[in-house]
Protein backbone atom coordinates (compact mmCIF):
# COMPACT_ATOMS: atom_id res chain seq x y z
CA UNK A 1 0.00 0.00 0.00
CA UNK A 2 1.23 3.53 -0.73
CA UNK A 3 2.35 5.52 1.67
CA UNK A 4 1.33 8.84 -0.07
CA UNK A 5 -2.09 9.00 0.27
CA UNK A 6 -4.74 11.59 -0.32
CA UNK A 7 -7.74 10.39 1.30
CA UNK A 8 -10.71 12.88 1.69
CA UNK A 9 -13.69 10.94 2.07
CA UNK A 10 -13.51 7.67 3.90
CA UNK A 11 -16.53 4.89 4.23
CA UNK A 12 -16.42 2.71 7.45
CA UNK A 13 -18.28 -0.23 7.94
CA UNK A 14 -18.48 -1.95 11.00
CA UNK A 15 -19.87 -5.33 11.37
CA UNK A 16 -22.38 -7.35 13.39
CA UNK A 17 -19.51 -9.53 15.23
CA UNK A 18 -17.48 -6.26 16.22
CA UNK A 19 -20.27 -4.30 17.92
CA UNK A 20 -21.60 -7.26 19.83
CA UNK A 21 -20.61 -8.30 22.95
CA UNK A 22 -20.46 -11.88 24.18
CA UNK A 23 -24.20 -11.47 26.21
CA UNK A 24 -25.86 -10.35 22.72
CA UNK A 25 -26.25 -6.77 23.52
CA UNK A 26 -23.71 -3.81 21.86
CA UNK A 27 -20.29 -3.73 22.95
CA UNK A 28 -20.25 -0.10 23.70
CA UNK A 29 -15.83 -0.10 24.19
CA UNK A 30 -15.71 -1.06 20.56
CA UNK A 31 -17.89 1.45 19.63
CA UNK A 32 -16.24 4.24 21.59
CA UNK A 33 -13.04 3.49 20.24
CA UNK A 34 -14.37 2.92 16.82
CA UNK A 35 -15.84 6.62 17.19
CA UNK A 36 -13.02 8.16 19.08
CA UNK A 37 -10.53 6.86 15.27
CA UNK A 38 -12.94 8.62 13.57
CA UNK A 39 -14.16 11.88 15.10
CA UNK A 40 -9.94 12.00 15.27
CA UNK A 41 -10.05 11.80 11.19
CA UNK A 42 -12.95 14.67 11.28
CA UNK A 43 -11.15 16.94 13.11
CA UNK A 44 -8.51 16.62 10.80
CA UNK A 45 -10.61 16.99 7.97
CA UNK A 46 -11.67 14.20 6.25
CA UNK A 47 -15.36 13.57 5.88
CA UNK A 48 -16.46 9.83 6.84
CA UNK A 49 -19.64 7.93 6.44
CA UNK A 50 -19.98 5.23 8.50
CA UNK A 51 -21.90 2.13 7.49
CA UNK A 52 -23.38 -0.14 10.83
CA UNK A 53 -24.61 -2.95 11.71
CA UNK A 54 -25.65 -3.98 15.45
CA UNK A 55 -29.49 -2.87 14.77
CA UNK A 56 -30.76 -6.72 15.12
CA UNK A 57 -28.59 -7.83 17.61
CA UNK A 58 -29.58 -4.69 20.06
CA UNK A 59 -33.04 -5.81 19.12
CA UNK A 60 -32.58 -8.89 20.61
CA UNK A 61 -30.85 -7.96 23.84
CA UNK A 62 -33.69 -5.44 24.72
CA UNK A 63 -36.21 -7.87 24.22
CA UNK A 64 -34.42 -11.17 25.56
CA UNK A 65 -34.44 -13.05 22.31
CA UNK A 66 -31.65 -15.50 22.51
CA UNK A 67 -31.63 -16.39 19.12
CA UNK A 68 -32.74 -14.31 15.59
CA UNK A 69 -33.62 -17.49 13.29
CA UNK A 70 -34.99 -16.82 10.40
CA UNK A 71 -38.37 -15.33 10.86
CA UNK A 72 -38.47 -12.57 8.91
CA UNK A 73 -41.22 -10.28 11.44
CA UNK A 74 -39.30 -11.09 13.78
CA UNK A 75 -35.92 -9.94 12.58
CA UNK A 76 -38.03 -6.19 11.06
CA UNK A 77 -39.05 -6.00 15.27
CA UNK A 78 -35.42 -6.69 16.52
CA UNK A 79 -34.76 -4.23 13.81
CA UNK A 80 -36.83 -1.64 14.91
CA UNK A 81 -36.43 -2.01 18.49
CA UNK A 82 -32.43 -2.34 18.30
CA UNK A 83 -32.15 0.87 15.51
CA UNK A 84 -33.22 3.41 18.23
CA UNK A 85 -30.47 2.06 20.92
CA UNK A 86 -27.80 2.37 18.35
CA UNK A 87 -28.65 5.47 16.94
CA UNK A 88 -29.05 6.92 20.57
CA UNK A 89 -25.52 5.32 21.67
CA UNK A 90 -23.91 6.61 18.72
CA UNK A 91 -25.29 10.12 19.06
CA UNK A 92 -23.56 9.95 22.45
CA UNK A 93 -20.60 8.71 21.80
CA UNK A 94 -20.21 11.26 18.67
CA UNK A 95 -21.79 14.12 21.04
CA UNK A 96 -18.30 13.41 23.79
CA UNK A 97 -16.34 14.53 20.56
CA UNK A 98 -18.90 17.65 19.51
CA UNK A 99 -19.92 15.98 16.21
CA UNK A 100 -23.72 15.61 15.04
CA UNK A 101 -24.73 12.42 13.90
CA UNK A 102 -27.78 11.91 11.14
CA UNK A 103 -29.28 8.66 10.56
CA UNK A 104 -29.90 6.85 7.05
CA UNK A 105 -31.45 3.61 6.77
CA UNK A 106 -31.93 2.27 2.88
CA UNK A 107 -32.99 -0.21 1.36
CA UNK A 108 -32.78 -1.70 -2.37
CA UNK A 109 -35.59 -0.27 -3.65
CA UNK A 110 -34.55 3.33 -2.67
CA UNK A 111 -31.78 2.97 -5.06
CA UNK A 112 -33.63 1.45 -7.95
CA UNK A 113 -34.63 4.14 -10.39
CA UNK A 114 -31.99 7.22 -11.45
CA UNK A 115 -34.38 9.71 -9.04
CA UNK A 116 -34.25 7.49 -6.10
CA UNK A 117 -30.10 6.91 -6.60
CA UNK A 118 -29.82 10.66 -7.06
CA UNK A 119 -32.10 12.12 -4.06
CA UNK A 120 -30.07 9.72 -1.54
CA UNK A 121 -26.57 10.88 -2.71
CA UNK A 122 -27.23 14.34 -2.74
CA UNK A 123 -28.59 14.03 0.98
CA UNK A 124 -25.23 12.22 2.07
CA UNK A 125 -23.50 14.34 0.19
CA UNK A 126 -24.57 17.42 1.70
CA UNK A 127 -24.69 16.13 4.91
CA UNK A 128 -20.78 15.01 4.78
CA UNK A 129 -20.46 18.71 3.12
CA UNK A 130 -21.91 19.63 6.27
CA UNK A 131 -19.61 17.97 9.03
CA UNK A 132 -22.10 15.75 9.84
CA UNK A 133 -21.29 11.96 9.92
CA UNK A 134 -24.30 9.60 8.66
CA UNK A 135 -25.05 6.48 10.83
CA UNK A 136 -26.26 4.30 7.80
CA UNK A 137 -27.58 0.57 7.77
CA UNK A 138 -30.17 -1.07 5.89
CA UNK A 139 -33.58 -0.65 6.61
CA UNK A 140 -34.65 -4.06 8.05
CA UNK A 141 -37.69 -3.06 9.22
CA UNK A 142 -39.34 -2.69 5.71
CA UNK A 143 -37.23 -4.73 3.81
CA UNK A 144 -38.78 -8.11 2.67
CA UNK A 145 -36.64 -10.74 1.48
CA UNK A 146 -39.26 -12.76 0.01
CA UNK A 147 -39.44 -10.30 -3.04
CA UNK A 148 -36.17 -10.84 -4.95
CA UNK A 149 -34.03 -8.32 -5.14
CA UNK A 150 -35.43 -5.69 -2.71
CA UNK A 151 -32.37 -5.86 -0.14
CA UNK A 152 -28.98 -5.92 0.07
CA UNK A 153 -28.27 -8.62 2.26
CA UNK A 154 -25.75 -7.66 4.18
CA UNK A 155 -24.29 -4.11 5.43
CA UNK A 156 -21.01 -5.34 3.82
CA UNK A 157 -23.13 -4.51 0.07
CA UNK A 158 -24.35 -1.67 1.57
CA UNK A 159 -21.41 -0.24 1.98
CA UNK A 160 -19.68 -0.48 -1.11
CA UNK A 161 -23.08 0.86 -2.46
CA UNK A 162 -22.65 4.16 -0.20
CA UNK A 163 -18.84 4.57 -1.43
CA UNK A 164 -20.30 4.34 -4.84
CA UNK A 165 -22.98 6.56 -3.95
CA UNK A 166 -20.28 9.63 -2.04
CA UNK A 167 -17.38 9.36 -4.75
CA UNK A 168 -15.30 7.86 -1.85
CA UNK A 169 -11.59 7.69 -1.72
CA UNK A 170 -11.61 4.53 0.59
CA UNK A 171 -14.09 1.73 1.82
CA UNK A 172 -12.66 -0.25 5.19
CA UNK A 173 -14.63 -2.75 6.42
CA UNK A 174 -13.74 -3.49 9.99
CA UNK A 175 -14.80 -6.79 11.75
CA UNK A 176 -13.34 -9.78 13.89
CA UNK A 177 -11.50 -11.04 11.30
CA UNK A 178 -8.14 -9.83 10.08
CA UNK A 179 -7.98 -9.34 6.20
CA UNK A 180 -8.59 -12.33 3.57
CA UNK A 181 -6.60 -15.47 4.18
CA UNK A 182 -5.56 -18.29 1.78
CA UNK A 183 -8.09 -19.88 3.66
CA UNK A 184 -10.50 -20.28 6.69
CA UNK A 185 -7.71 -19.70 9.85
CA UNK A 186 -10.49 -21.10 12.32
CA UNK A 187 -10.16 -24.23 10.42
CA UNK A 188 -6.36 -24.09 8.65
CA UNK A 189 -3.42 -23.16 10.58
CA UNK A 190 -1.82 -22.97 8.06
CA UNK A 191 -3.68 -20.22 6.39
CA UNK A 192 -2.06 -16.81 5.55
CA UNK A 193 -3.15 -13.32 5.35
CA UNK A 194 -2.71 -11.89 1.90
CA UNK A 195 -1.89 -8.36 2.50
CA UNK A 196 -2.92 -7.04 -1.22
CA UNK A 197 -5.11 -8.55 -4.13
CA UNK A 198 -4.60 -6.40 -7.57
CA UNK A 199 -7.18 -8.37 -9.07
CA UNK A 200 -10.85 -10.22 -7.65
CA UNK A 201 -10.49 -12.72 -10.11
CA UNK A 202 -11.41 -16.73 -9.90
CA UNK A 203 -8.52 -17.52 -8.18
CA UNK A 204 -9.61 -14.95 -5.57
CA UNK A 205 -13.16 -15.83 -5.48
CA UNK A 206 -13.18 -19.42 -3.57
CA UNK A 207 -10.98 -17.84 -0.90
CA UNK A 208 -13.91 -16.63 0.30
CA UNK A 209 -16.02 -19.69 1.29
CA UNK A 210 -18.26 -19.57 4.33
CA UNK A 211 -18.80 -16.77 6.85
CA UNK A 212 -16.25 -17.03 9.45
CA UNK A 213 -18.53 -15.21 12.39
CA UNK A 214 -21.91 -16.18 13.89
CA UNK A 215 -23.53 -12.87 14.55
CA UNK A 216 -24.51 -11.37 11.38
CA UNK A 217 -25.23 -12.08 8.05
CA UNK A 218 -22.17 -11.82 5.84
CA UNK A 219 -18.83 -13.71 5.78
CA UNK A 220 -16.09 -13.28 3.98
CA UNK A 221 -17.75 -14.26 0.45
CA UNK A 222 -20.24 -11.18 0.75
CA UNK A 223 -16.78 -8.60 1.45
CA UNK A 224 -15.87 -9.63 -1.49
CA UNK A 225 -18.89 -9.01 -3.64
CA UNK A 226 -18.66 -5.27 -2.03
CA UNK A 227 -14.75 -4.92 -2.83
CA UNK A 228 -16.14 -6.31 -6.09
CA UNK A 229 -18.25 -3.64 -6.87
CA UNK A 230 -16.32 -0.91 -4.94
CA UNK A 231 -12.87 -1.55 -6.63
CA UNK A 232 -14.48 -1.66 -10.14
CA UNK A 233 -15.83 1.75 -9.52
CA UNK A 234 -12.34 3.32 -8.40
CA UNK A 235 -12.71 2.77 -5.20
CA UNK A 236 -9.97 0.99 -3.06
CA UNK A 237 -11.39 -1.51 -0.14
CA UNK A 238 -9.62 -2.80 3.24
CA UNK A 239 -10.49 -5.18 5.13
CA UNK A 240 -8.98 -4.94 8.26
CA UNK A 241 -10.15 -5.76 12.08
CA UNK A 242 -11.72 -3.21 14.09
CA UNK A 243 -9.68 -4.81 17.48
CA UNK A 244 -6.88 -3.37 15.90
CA UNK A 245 -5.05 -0.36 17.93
CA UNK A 246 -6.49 3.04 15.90
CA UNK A 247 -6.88 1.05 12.85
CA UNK A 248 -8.57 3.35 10.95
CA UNK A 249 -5.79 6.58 11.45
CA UNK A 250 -3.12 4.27 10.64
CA UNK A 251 -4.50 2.95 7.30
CA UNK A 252 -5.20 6.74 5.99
CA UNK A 253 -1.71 7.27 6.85
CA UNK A 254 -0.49 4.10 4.84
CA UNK A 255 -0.19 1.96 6.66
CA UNK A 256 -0.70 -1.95 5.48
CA UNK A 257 -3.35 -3.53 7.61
CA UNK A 258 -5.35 -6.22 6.73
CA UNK A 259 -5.93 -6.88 3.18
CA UNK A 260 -6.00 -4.21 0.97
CA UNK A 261 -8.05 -4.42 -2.39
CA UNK A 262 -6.78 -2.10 -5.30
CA UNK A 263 -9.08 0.19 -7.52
CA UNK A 264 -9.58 -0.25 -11.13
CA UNK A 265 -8.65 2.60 -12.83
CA UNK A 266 -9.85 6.08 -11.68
CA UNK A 267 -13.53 6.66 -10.51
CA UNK A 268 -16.74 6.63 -12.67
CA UNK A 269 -18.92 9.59 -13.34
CA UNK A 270 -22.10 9.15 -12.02
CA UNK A 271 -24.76 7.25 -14.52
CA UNK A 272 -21.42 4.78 -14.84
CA UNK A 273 -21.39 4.19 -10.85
CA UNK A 274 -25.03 3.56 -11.00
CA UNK A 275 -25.31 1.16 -14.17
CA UNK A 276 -22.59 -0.94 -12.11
CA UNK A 277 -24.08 -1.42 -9.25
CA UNK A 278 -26.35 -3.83 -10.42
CA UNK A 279 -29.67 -2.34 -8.52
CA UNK A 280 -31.79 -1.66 -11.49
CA UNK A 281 -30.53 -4.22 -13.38
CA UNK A 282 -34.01 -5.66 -15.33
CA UNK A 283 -32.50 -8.29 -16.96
CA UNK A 284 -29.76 -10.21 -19.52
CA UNK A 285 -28.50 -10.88 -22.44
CA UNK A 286 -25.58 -13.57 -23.00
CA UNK A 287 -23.52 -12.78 -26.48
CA UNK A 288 -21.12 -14.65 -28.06
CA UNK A 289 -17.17 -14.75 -27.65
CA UNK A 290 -16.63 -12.75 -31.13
CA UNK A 291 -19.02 -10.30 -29.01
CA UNK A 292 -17.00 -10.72 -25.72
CA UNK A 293 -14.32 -9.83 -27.62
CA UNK A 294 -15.47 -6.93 -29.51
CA UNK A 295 -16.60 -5.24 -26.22
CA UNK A 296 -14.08 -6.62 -23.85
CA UNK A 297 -10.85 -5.82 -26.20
CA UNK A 298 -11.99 -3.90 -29.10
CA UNK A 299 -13.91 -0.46 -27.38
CA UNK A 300 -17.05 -1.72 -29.55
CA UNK A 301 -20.85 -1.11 -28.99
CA UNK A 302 -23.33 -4.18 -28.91
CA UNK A 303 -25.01 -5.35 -31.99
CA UNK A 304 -27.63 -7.77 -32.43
CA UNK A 305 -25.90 -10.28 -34.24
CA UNK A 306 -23.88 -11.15 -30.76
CA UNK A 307 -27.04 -11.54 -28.97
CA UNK A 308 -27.54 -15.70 -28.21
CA UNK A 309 -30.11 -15.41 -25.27
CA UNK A 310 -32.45 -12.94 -23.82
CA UNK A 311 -33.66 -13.36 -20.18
CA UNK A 312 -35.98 -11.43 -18.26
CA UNK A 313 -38.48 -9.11 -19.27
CA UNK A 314 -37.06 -4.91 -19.92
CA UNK A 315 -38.23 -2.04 -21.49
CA UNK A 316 -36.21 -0.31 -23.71
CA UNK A 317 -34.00 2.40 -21.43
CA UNK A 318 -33.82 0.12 -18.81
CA UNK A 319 -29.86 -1.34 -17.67
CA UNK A 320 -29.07 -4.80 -18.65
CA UNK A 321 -26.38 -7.11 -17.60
CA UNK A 322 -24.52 -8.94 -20.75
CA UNK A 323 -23.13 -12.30 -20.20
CA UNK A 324 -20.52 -14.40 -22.02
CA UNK A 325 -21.74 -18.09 -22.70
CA UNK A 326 -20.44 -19.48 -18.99
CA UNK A 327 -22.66 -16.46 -17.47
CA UNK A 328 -20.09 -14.48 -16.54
CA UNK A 329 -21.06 -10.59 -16.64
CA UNK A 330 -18.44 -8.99 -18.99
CA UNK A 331 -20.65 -5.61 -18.67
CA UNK A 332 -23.76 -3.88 -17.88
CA UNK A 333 -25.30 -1.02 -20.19
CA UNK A 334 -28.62 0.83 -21.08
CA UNK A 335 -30.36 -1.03 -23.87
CA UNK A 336 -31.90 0.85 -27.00
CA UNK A 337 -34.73 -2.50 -27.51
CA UNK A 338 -37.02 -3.86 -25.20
CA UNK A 339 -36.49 -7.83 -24.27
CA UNK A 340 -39.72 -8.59 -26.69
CA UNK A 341 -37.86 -6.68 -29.38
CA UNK A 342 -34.68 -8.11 -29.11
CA UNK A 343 -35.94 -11.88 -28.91
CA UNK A 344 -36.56 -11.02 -32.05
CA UNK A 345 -33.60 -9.63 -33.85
CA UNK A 346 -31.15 -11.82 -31.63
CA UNK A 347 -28.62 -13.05 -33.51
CA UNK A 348 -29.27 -10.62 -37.13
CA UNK A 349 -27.26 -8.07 -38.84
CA UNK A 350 -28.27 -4.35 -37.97
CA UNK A 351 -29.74 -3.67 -41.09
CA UNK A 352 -32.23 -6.12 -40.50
CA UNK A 353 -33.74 -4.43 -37.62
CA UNK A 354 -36.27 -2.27 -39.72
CA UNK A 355 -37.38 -5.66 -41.21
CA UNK A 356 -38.10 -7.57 -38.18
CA UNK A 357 -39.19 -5.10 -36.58
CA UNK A 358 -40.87 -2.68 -38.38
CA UNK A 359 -38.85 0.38 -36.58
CA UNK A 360 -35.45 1.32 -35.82
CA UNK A 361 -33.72 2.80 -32.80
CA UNK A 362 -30.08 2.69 -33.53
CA UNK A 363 -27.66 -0.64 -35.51
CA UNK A 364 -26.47 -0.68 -31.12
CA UNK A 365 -28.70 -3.13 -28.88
CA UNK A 366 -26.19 -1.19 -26.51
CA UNK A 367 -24.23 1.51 -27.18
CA UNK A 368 -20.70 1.87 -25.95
CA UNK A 369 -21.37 4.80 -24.30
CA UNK A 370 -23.82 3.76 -22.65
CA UNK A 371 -21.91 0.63 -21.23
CA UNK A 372 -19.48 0.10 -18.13
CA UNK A 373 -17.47 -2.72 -19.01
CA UNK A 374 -16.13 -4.82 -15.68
């Protein structure tokens, strides 16, 4: 990691396992140490978001439930009960340093449509514009897990979502464990910590395996969906433990702790960060490898004639994921033709479009500008 850094605006999330204490209830030493690191990095300057989890878990504490399960009214009650005892120990410990809290709690659909996406990043942005640091987790108590797609799953998504969403400089994700490790060091003693990954690639991937804690919802596999998502957007991820002495001061300054995940390439403009993030995705399209190639290696829009498979049902304007033949995403884009519409030109030269069709809206199922390609 470099040593000359230029962080401005730093994302923290803290998980489940960190903020918990042995009995259940919120381990309120970790959190005043947690806040202490940063109200240290506001007073320097920086503007910080932090990202947390604990809402459940204080839930169950106040009400005596030993154990969360599954049940999904229950969890939106531990949810609502816990949020309030967070919230109000956070706005205390932030108040010993002089620094007003605000509280944001999202959920998927909040960030579905372009209007939605916008409205919640200018509020955090003015807020952090402000001094003020948002408290944000997901909003449990509506959320319903039933209907696909309408949560994140985990505050470790959420959080590369929010550095997308404030043009952040750094994402740290602070929990019980240390960084990523060639494998599972409860199980392998063997295992050791890798201390940078250029690339998430395959090889990466399986180092993830199961979660590694018992308190929340996402393990190591999830932390690497958000450094996914966050590195391919320009923004660099750590993942580091929050036990660590001042962890968070001593990673702005440089210094290597925990695993450190490097950015591709510089940040996105705005419509780019949003197509990526995969929240209004409506549905796919999986092309060819002379496609693959034409968009991966050649800077080249998408034409029908790539086109093997349409799934899903879109409207034309809405943001598609394209797939090579194994599934893989390769990119995601705004499509000129609805799903109907391009069942039926699949596969067909451009200037057979008019034919099929009986209309035209461009030779470009997806136009390269229109495309972020991962």
């Amino acid at each position: 990691m470099s040593n000359v850094l230029s962080y401005r605006r730093v994302v923290v999330k803290a998980g489940t396992g960190l903020l918990t204490n042995d009995a259940g209830g919120l381990h309120f030493d970790v959190m005043a140490a947690l806040v202490k690191q940063i109200a240290g990095l506001h007073e320097e300057g920086l503007e910080l978001a932090l990202v947390s989890s604990g809402a459940v878990a204080a839930g169950r504490h106040v009400l005596g439930v030993s154990k969360e399960g599954k049940d999904l009214p229950l969890r939106q009650v531990l949810a609502a009960v816990g949020q309030s005892h967070l919230m109000h120990a956070y706005e205390d410990l932030f108040g010993e340093h002089h620094i007003p809290v605000a509280q944001a709690l999202l959920s998927r659909r909040d960030l579905t449509d372009r209007l939605g996406y916008l409205n919640v990043r200018n509020t955090l942005l003015t807020l952090l514009d402000r001094r003020v640091v948002p408290i944000i987790n997901e909003n449990d108590v509506v959320a319903v897990e039933e209907l696909t797609g309408e949560v994140f799953g985990d505050n470790d998504n959420l959080s590369a979502m929010v550095a997308n969403l404030v043009d952040a400089d750094l994402l740290v994700m602070v929990g019980e464990i240390e960084g990523l490790y060639t494998a599972d060091p409860h199980l392998d003693r063997n295992a050791r910590l890798i201390p940078q990954v250029e690339t998430l690639d395959e090889q990466i991937e399986p180092m993830g395996g199961p979660s590694w804690g018992n308190q929340g919802q996402g393990g190591m596999a999830t932390k690497l969906e958000a450094a996914t998502l966050a590195t391919a957007s320009g923004v660099p991820v750590v993942i580091a433990s929050g036990m660590e002495h001042d962890v968070l001061p001593r990673l702005v300054a440089g210094e290597s702790i925990g695993t450190f995940f490097v950015a591709k390439g510089t940040k996105m403009e705005s419509r780019k960060r949003w197509m990526l993030s995969g929240l209004s995705n409506r549905g796919e399209i999986l092309i060819d490898d002379g496609a693959v190639r034409a968009l991966s290696h050649q800077n080249r829009s998408l034409l029908p004639a790539g086109i093997t498979r349409v799934v899903g049902s879109f409207r034309r304007g809405d943001i598609i994921s394209i797939l090579d033949s194994t599934r893989h995403q390769i990119t995601c884009g705004i499509t000129n033709y609805s799903s109907d519409e391009l069942a039926q030109i699949k596969g067909l030269h451009s200037d057979r479009i008019p034919e099929r069709l009986g209309h035209h809206y461009g030779d470009e199922v997806v136009h390269r500008n229109n495309m972020v390609v991962l």
